[in-house]
C-alpha atoms as a PDB file:
ATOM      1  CA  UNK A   1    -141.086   5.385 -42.870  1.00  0.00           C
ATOM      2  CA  UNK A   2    -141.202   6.451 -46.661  1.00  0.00           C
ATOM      3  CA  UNK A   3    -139.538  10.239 -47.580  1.00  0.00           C
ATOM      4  CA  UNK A   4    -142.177  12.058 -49.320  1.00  0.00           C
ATOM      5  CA  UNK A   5    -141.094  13.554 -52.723  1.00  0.00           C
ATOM      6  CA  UNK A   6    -139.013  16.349 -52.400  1.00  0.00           C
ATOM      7  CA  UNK A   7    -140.107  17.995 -55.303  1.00  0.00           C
ATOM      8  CA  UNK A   8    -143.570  17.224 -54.522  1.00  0.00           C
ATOM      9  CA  UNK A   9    -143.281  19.402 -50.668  1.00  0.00           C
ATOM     10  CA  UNK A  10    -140.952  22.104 -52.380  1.00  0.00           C
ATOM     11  CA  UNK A  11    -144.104  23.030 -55.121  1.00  0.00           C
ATOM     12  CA  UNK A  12    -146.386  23.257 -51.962  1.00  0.00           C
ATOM     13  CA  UNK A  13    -144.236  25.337 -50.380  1.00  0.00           C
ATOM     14  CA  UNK A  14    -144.316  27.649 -53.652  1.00  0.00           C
ATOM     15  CA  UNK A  15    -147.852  27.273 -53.581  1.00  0.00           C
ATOM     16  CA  UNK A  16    -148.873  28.073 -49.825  1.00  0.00           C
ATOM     17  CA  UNK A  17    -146.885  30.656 -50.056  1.00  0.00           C
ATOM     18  CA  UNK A  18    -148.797  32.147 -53.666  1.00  0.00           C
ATOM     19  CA  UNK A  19    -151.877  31.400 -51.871  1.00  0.00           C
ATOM     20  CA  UNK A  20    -151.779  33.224 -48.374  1.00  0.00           C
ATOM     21  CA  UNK A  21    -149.869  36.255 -50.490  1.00  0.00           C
ATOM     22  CA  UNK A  22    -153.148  36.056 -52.980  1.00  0.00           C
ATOM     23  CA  UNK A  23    -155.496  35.827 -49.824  1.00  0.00           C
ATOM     24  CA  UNK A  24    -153.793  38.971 -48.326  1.00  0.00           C
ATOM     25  CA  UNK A  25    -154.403  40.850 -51.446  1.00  0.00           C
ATOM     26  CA  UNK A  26    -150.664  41.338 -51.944  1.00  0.00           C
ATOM     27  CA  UNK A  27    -149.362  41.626 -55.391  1.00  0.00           C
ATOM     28  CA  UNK A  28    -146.115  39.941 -57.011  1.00  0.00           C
ATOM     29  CA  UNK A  29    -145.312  43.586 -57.334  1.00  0.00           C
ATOM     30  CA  UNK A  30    -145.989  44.711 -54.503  1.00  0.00           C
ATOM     31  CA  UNK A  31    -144.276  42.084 -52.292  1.00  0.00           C
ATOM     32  CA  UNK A  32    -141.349  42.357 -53.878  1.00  0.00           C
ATOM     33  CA  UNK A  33    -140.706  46.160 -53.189  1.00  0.00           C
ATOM     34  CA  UNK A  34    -141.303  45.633 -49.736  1.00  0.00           C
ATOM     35  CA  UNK A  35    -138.574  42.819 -50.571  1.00  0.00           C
ATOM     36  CA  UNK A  36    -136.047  45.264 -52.420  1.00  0.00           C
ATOM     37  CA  UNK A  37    -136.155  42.393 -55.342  1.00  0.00           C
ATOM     38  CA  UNK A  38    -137.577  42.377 -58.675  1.00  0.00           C
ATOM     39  CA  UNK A  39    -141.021  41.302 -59.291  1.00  0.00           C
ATOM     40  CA  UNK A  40    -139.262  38.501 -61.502  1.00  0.00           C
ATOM     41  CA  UNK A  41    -137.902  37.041 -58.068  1.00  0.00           C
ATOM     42  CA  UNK A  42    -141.055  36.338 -57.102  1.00  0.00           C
ATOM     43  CA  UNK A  43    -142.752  35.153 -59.980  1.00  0.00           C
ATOM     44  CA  UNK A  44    -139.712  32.519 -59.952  1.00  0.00           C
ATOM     45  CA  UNK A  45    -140.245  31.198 -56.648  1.00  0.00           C
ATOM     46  CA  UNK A  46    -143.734  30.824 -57.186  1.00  0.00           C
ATOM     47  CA  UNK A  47    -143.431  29.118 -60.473  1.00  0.00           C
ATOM     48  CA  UNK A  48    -140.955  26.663 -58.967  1.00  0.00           C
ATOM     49  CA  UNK A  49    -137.733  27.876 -61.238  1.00  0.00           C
ATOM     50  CA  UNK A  50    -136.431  29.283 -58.070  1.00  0.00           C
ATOM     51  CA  UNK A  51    -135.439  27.987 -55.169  1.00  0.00           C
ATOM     52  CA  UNK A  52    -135.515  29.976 -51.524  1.00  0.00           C
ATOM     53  CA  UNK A  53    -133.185  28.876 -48.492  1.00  0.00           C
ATOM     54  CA  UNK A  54    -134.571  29.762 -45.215  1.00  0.00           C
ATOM     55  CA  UNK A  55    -133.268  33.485 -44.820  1.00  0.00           C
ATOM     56  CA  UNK A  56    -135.292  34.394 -47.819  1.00  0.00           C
ATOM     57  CA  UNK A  57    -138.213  32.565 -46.500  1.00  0.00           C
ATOM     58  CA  UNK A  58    -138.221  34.156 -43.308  1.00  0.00           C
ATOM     59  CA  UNK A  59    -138.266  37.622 -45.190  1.00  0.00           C
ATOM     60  CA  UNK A  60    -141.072  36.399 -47.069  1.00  0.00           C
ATOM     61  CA  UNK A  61    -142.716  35.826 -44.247  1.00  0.00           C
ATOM     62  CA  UNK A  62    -142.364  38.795 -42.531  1.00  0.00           C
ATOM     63  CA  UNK A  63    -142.950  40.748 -45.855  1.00  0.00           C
ATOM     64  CA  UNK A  64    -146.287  39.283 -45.818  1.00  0.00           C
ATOM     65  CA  UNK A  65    -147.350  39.336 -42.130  1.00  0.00           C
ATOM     66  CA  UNK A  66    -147.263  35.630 -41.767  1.00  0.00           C
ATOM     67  CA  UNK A  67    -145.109  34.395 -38.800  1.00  0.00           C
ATOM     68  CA  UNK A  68    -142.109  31.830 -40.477  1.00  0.00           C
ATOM     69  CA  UNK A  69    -143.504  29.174 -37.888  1.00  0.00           C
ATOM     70  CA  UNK A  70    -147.033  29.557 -38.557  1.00  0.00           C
ATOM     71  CA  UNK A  71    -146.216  29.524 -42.095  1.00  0.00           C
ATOM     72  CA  UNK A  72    -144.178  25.820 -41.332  1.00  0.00           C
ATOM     73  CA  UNK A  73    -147.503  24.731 -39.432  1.00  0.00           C
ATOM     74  CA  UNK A  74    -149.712  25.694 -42.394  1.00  0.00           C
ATOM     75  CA  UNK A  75    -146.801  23.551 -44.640  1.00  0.00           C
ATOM     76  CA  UNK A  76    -146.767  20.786 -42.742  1.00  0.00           C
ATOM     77  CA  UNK A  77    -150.659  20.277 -42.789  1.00  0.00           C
ATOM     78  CA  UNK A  78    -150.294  20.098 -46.310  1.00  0.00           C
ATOM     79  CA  UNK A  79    -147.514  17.781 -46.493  1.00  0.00           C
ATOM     80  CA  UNK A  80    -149.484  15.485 -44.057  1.00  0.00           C
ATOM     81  CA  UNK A  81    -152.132  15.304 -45.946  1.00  0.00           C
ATOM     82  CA  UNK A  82    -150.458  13.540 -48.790  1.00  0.00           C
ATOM     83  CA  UNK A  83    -148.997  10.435 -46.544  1.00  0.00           C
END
């Protein structure tokens, strides 16, 4: 079986998560308040210069009302659809 691109799967995660934020009508400032961060945190993440371990992505997550495992489930339909 073939490994898919890392960097390929990390810029969809960056992207899901832009998108479902964008579909919730949550702004980059916005989010990141609830978050306790700097906007500039999460314009980084979603441009791909940072990079988020789990813990942060969970927070994410929560921040934006999306359950971590739903989130994965929405990820790896993506990533699927690429093989």
């Amino acid at each position: 079986m073939k490994i898919p691109n890392e960097n390929t799967n990390r810029k969809k995660i960056y992207l899901l998560l832009k998108q479902i934020r964008e579909d919730k009508g949550i702004r980059q400032v916005d989010l990141a308040e609830n978050l306790g961060v700097p906007q500039s945190f999460i314009s980084k993440y979603e441009s791909g210069e940072r990079q988020l371990d789990i813990l942060e992505l969970r927070q994410i997550c929560i921040a934006i009302g999306l359950p971590l495992t739903d989130f994965l489930k929405l990820l790896e339909g993506q990533i699927n659809e690429t093989k």
